[in-house]
C-alpha atoms as a PDB file:
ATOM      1  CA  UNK A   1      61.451  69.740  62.860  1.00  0.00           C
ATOM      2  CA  UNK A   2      64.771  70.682  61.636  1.00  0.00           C
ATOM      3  CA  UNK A   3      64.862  73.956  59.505  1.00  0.00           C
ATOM      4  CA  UNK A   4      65.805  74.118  55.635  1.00  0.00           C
ATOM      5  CA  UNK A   5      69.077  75.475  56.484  1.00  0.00           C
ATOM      6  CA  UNK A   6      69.953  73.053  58.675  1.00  0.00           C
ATOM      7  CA  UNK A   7      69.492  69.739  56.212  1.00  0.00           C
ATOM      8  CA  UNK A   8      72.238  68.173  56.110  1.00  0.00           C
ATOM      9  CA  UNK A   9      75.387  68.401  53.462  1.00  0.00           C
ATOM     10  CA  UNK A  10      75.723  64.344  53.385  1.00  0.00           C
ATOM     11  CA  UNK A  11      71.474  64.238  52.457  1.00  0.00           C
ATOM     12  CA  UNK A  12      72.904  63.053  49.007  1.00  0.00           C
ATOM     13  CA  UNK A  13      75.202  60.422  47.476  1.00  0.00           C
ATOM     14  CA  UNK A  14      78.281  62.146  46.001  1.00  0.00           C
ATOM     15  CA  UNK A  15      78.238  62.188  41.837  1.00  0.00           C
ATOM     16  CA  UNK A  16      81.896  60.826  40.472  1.00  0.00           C
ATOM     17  CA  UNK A  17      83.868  62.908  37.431  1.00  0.00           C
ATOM     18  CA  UNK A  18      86.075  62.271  35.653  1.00  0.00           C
ATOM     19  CA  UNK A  19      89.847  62.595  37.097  1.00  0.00           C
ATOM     20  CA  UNK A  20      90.933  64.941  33.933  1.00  0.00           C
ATOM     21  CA  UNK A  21      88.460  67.551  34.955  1.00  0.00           C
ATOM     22  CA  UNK A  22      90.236  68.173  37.777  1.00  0.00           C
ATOM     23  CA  UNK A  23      93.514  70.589  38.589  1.00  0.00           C
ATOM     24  CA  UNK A  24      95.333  72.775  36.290  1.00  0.00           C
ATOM     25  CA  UNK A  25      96.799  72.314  32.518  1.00  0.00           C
ATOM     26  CA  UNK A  26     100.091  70.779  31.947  1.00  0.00           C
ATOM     27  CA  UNK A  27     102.020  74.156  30.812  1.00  0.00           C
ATOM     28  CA  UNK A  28     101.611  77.895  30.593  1.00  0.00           C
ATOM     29  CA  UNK A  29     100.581  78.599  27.688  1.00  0.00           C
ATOM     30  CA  UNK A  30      97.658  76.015  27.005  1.00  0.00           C
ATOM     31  CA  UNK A  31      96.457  77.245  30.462  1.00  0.00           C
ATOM     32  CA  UNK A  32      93.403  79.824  29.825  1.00  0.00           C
ATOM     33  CA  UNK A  33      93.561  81.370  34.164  1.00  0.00           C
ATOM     34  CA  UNK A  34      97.209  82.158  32.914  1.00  0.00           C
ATOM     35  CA  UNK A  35      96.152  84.370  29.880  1.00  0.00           C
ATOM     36  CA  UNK A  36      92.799  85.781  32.010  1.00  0.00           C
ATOM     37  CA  UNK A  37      95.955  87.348  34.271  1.00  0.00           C
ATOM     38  CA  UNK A  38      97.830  88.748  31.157  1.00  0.00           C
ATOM     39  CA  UNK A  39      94.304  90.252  30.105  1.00  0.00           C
ATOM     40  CA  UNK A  40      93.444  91.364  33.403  1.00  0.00           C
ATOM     41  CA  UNK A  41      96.422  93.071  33.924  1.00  0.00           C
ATOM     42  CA  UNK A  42      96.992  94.338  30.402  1.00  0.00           C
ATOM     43  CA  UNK A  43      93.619  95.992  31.055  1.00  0.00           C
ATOM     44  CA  UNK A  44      94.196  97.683  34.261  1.00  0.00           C
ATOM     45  CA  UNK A  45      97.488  99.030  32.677  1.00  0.00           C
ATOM     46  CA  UNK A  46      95.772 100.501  29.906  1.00  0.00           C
ATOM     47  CA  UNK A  47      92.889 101.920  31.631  1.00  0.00           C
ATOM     48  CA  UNK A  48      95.491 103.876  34.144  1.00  0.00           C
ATOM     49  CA  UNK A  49      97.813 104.951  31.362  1.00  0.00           C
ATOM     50  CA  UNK A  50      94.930 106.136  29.292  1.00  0.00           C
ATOM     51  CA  UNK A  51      93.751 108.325  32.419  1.00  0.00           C
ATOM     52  CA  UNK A  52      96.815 109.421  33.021  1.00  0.00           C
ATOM     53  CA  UNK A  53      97.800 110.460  29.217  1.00  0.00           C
ATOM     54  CA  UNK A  54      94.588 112.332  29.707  1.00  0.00           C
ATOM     55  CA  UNK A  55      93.691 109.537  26.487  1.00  0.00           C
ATOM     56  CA  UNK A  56      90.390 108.749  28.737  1.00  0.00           C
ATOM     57  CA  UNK A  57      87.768 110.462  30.653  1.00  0.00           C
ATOM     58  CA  UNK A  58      87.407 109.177  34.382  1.00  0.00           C
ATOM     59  CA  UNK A  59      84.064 107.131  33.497  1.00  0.00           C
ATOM     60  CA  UNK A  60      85.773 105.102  31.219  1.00  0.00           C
ATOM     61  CA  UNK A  61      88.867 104.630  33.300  1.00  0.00           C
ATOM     62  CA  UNK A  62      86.227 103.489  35.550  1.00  0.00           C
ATOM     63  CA  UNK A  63      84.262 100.477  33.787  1.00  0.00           C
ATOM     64  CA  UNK A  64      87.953  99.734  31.907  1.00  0.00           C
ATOM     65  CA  UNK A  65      89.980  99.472  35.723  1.00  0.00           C
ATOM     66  CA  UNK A  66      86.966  97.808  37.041  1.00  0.00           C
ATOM     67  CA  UNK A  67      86.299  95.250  34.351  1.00  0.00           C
ATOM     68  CA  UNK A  68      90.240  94.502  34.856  1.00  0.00           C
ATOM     69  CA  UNK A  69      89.698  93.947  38.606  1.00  0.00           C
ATOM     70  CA  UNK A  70      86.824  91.682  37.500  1.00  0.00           C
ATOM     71  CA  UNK A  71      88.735  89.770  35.846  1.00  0.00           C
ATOM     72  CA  UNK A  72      91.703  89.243  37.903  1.00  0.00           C
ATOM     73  CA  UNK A  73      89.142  88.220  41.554  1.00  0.00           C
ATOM     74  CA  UNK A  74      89.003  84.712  38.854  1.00  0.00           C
ATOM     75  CA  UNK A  75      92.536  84.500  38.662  1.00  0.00           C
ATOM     76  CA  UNK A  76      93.282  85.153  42.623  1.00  0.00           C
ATOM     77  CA  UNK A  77      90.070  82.397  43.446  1.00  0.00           C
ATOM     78  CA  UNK A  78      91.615  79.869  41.247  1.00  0.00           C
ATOM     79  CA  UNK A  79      94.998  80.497  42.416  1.00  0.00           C
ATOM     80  CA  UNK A  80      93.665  80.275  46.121  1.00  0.00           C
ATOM     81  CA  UNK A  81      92.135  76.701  45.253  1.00  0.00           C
ATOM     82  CA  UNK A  82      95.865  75.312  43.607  1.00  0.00           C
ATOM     83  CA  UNK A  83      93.734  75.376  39.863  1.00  0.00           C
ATOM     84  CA  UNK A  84      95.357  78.395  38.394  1.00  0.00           C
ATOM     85  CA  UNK A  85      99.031  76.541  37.463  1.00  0.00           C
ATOM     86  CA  UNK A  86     100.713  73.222  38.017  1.00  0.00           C
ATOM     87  CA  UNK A  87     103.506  74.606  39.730  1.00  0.00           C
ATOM     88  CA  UNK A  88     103.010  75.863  42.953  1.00  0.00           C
ATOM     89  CA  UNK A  89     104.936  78.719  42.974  1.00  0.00           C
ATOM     90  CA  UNK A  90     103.613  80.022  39.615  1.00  0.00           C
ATOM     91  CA  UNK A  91     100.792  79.316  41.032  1.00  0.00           C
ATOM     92  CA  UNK A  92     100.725  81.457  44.263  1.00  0.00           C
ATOM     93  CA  UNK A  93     102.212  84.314  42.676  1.00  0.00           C
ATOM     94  CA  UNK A  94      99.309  84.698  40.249  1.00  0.00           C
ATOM     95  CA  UNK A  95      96.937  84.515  43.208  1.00  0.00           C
ATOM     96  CA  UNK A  96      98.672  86.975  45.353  1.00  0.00           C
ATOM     97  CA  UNK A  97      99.549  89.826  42.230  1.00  0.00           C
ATOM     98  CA  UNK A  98      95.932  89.530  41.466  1.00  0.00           C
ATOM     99  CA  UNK A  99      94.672  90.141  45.041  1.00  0.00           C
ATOM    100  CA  UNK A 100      96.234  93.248  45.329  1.00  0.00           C
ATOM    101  CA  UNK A 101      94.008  95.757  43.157  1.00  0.00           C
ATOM    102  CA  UNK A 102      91.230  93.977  44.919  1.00  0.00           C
ATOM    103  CA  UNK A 103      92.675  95.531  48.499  1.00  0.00           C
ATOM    104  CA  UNK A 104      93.109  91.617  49.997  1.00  0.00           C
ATOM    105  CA  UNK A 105      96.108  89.358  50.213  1.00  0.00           C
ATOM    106  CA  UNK A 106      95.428  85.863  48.995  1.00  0.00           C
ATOM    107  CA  UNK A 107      95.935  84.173  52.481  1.00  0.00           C
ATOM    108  CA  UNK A 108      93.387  86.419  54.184  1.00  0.00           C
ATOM    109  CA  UNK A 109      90.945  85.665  51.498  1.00  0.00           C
ATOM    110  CA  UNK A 110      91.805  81.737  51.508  1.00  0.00           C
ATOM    111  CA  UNK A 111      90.996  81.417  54.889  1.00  0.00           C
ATOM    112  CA  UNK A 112      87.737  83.384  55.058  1.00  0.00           C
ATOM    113  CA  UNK A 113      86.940  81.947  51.850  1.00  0.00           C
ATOM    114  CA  UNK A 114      87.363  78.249  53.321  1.00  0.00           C
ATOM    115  CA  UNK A 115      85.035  79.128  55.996  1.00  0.00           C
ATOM    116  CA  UNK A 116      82.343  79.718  53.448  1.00  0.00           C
ATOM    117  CA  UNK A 117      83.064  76.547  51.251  1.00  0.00           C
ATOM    118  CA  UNK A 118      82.628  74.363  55.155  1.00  0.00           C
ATOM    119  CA  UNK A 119      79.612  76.382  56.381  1.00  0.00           C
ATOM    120  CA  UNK A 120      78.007  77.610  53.330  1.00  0.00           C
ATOM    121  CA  UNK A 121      74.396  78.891  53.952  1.00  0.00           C
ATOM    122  CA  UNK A 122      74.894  78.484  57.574  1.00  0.00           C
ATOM    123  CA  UNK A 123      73.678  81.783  59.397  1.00  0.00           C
ATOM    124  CA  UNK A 124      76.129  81.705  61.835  1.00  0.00           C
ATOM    125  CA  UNK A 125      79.564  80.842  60.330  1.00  0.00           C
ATOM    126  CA  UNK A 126      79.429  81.729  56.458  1.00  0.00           C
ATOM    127  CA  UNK A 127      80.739  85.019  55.961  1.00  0.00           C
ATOM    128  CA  UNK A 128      78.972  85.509  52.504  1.00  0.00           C
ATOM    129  CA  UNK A 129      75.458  85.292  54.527  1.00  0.00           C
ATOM    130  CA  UNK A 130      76.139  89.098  54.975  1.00  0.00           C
ATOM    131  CA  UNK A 131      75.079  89.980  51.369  1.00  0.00           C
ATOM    132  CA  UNK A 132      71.376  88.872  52.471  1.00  0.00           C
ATOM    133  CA  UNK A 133      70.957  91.456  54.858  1.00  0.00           C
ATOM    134  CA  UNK A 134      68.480  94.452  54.837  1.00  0.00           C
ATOM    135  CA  UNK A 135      66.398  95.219  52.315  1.00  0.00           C
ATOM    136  CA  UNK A 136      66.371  94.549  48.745  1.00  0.00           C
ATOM    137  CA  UNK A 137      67.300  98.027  48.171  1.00  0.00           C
ATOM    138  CA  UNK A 138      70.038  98.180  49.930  1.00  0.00           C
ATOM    139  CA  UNK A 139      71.923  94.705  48.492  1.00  0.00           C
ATOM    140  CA  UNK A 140      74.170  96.555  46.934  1.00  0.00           C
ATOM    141  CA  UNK A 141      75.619  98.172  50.133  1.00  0.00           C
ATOM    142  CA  UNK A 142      75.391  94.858  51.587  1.00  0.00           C
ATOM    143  CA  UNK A 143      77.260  93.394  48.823  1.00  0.00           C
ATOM    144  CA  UNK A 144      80.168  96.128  49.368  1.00  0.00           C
ATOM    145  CA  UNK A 145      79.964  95.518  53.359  1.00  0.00           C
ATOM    146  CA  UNK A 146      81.779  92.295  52.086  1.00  0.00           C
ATOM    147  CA  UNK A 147      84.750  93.864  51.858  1.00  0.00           C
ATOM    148  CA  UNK A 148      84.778  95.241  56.111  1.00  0.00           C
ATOM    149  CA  UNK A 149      83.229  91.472  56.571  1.00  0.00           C
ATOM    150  CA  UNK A 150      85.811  89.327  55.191  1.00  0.00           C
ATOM    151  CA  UNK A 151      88.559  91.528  57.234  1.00  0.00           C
ATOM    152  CA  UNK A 152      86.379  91.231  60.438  1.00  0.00           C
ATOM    153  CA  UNK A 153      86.380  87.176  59.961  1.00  0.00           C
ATOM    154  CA  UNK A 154      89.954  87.147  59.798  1.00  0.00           C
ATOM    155  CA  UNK A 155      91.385  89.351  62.157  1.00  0.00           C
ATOM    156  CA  UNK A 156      88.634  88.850  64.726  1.00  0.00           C
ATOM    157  CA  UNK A 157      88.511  85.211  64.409  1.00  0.00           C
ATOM    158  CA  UNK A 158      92.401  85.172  64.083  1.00  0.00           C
ATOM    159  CA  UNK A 159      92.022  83.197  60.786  1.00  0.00           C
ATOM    160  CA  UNK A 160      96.162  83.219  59.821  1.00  0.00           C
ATOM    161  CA  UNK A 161      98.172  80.135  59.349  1.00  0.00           C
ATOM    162  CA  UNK A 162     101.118  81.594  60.357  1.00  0.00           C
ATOM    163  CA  UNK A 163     103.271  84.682  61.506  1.00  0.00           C
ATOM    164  CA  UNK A 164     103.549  85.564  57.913  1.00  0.00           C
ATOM    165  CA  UNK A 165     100.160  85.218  56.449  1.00  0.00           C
ATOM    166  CA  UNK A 166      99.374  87.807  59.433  1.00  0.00           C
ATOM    167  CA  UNK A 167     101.839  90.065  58.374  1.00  0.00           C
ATOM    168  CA  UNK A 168     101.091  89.791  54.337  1.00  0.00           C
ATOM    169  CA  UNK A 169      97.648  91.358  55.814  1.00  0.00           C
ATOM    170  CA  UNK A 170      99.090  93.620  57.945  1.00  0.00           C
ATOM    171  CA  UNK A 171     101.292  95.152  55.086  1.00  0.00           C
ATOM    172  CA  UNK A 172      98.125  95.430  53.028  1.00  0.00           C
ATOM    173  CA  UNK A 173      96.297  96.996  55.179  1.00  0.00           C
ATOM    174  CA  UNK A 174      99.281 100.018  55.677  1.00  0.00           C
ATOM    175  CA  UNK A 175      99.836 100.143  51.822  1.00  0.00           C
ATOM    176  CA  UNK A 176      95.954 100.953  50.975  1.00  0.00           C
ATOM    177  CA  UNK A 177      95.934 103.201  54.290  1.00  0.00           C
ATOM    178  CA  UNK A 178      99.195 104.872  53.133  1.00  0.00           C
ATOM    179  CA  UNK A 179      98.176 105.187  49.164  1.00  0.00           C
ATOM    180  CA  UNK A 180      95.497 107.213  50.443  1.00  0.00           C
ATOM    181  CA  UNK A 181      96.916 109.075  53.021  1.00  0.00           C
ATOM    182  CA  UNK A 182      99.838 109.942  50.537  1.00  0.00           C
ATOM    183  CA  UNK A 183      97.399 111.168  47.449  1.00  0.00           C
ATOM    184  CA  UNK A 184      95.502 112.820  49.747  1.00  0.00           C
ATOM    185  CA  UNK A 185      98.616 114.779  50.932  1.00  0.00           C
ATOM    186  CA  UNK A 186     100.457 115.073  47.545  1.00  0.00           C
ATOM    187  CA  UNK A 187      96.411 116.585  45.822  1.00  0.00           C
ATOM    188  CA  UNK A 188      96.116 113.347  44.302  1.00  0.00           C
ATOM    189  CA  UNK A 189      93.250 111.679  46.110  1.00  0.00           C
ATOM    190  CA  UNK A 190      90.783 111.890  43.357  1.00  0.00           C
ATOM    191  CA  UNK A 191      93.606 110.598  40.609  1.00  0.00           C
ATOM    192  CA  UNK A 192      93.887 107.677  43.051  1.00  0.00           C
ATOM    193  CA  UNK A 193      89.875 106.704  43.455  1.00  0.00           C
ATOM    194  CA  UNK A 194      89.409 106.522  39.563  1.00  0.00           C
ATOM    195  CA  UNK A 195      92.285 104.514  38.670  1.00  0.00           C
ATOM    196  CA  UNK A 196      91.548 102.236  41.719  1.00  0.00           C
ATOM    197  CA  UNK A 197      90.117 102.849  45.058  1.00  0.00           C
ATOM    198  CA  UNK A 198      86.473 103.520  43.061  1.00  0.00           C
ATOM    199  CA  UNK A 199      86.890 100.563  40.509  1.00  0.00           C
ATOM    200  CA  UNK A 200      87.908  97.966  43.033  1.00  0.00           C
ATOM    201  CA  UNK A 201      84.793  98.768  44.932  1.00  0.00           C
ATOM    202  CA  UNK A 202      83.012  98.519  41.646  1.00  0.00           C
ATOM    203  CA  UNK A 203      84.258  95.223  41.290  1.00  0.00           C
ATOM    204  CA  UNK A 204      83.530  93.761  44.641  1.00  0.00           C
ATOM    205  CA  UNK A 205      79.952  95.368  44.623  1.00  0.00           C
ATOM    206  CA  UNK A 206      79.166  92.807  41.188  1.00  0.00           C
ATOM    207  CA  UNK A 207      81.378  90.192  42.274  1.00  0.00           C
ATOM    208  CA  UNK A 208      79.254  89.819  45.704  1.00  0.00           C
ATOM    209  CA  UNK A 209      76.232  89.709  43.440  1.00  0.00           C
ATOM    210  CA  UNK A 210      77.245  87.541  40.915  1.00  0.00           C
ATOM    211  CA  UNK A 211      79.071  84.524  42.807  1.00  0.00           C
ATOM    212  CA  UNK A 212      77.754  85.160  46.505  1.00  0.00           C
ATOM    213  CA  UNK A 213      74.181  86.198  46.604  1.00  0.00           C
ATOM    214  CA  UNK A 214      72.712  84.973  43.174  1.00  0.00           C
ATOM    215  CA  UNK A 215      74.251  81.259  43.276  1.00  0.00           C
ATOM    216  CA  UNK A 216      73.012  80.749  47.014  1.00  0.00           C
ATOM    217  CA  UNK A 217      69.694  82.495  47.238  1.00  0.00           C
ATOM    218  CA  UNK A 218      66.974  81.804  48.916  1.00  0.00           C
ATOM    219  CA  UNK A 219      70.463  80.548  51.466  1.00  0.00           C
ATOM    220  CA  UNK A 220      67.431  77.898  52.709  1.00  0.00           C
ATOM    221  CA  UNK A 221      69.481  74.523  52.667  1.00  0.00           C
ATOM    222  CA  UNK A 222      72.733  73.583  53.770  1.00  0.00           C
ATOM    223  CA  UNK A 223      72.734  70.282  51.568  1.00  0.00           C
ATOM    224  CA  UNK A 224      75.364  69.801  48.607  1.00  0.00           C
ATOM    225  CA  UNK A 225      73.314  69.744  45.437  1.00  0.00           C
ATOM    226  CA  UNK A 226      70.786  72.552  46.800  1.00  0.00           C
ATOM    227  CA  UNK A 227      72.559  75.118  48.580  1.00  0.00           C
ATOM    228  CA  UNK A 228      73.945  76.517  45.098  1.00  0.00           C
ATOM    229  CA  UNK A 229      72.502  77.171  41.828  1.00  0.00           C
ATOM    230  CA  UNK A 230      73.354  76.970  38.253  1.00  0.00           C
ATOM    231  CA  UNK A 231      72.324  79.319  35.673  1.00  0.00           C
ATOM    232  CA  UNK A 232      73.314  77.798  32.639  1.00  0.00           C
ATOM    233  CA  UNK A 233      73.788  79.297  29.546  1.00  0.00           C
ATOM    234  CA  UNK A 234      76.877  79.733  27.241  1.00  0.00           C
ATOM    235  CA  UNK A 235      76.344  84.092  27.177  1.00  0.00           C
ATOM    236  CA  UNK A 236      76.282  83.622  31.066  1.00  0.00           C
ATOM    237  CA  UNK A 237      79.450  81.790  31.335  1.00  0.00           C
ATOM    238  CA  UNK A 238      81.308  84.140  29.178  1.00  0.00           C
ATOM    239  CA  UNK A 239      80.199  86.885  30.934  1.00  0.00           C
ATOM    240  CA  UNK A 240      80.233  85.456  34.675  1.00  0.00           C
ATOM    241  CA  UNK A 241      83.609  83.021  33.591  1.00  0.00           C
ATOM    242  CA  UNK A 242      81.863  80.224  34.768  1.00  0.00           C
ATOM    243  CA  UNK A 243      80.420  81.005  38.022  1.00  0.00           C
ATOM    244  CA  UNK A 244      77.039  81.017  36.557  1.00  0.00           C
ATOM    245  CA  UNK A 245      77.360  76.917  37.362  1.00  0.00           C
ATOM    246  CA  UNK A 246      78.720  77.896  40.759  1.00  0.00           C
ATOM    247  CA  UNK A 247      77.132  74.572  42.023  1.00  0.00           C
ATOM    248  CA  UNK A 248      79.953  72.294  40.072  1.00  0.00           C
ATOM    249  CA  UNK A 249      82.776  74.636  41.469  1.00  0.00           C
ATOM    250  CA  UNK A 250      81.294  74.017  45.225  1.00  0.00           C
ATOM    251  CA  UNK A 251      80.962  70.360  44.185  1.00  0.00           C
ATOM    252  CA  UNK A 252      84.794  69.926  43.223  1.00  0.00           C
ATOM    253  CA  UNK A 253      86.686  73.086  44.448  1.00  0.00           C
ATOM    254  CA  UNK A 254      90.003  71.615  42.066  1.00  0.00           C
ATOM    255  CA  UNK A 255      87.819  71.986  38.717  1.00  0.00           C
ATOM    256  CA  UNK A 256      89.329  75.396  37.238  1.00  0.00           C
ATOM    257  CA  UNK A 257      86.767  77.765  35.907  1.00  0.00           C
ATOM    258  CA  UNK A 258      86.958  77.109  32.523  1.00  0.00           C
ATOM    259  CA  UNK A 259      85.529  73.695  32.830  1.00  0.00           C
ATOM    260  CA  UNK A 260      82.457  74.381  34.643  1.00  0.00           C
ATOM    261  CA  UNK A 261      80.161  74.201  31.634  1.00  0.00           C
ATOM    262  CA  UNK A 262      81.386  71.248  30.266  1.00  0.00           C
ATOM    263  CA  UNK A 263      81.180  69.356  33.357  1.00  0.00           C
ATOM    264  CA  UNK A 264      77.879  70.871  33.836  1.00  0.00           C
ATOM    265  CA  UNK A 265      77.037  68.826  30.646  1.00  0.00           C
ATOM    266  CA  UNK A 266      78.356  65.555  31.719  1.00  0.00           C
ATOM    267  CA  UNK A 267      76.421  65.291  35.098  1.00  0.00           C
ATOM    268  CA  UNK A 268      73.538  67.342  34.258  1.00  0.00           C
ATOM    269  CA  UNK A 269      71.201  64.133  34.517  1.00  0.00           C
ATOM    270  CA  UNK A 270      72.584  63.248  37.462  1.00  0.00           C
ATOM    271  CA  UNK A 271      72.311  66.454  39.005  1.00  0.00           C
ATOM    272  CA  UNK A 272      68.452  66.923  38.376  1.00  0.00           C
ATOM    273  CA  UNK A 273      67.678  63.097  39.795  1.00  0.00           C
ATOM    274  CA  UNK A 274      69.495  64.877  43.125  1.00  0.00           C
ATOM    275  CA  UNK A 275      66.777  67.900  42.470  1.00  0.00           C
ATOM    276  CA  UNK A 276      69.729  70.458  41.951  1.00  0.00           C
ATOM    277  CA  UNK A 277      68.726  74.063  41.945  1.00  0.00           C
ATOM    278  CA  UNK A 278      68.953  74.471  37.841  1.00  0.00           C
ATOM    279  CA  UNK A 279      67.317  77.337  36.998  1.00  0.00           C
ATOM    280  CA  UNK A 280      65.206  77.333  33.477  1.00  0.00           C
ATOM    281  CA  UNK A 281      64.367  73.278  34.845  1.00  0.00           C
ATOM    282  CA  UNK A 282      61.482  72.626  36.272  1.00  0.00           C
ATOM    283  CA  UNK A 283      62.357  73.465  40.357  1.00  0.00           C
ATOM    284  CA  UNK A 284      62.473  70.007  42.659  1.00  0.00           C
ATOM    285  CA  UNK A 285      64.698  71.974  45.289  1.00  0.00           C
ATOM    286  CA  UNK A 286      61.412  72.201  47.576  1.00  0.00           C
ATOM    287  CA  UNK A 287      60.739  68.185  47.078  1.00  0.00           C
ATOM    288  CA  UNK A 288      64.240  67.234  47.789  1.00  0.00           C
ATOM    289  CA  UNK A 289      64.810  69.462  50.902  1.00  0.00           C
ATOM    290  CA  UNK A 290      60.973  68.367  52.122  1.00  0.00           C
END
């Protein structure tokens, strides 16, 4: 008898959308993952020249320099997936500027990230199956291991496309190492944790929650329309940018962000006929997988 998370990925015929849901906006400034980097970074600036002014109190600096960082993971996944700009090297730079307060280079994450989108929900090669470790209790340490995880998959499994992907990590690695190493020398240490170091972990403790273990719980099928949920809802998709339909981004990985809940709406039919894991529907994940 072959396990839940073994059913196959191909269990289901493939719905068809429409071909201008798919890849970036024509232009900069009609193109909404271009403006979430000006806000992301116009936040992070803030909150660390507000600390630094002595304008705001480290808790604040917190929740403002991790709500930044929040925002900018969207920018870097898009950017990683060629739906963040139409030209390539606008493109990549937007994914690899917003990587860096989150501690990873945008090839390391690509590549570990791929591995997830081939083998997702499969115990043995996704590298997000680490957030459903332990117990309960401790999913939020599990959910911050993610950050040791993803480096383990790359440099372990020598994940690089090239000579220079390798040393992009490399570099990253020695400029966190020596930012702390240097603000612990120069007294600065603590400075250093609010404005970043303690925010970015922040950040990748809900961002592990959010788009890893919530869309892919109970992680019992391995089959396109139920190994990912949807939570729909329009307060959701504000607050989660759209990852609350995580199922359509799996679906079609060139669909940018902003678009999720409107192609949610288009194929929603067609979706629960395939028993898609939509949560406030009446569940027929069980039936379909059985």
């Amino acid at each position: 008898m072959t396990r839940p998370a073994e059913t196959s990925r191909m269990a289901s015929p493939r719905i068809k959308v429409a071909r201008e849901w798919l890849g970036a906006p024509s232009g900069t400034l009609k193109n909404p993952t271009f403006w979430l980097f000006v806000l992301g970074f116009g936040t992070l600036a803030s909150g660390i020249a507000g600390y630094l002014l002595g304008q705001l109190p480290a808790a604040a600096t917190i929740a403002i320099n991790a709500t930044a960082i929040y925002l900018l993971f969207t920018v870097m996944h898009d950017s990683m997936h060629r739906t963040a700009h139409e030209s390539r090297f606008i493109n990549d730079l937007l994914g690899r500027l917003s990587a860096l307060p989150l501690t990873v280079t945008m090839p390391l994450f690509r590549a570990v990230h791929y591995e997830h989108h081939s083998h997702t929900n499969d115990p043995e090669r996704d590298p997000d199956l680490i957030v459903n470790r332990g117990p309960r209790w401790a999913l939020p340490l599990w959910c911050l291991a993610i950050v040791v995880e993803y480096r383990r998959h790359y440099f372990g499994r020598r994940m690089w496309r090239d000579r220079s992907d390798l040393i992009e990590a490399i570099a990253m690695e020695c400029l966190l190492l020596g930012a702390i190493v240097v603000a612990a020398a120069t007294g600065t240490l603590a400075t250093l944790a609010i404005v970043w170091l303690v925010p970015a972990l922040i950040a990748v403790v809900v961002l592990a929650l959010c788009f890893d273990f919530l869309p892919h719980y109970p992680y019992n099928s391995r089959e396109r329309y139920l190994d990912t949920r949807i939570y729909p809802g329009r307060i959701l998709n504000a607050l989660l940018l759209g990852q609350n339909y995580h199922l359509i981004h799996h679906l079609w990985t060139t669909i940018p962000w902003y678009r999720y809940q409107r192609v949610f709406g288009e194929i929603e039919d067609a979706l629960i006929e395939r028993g898609a894991r939509i949560e406030w529907h009446e569940d027929r994940s069980e039936q379909a997988i059985a």
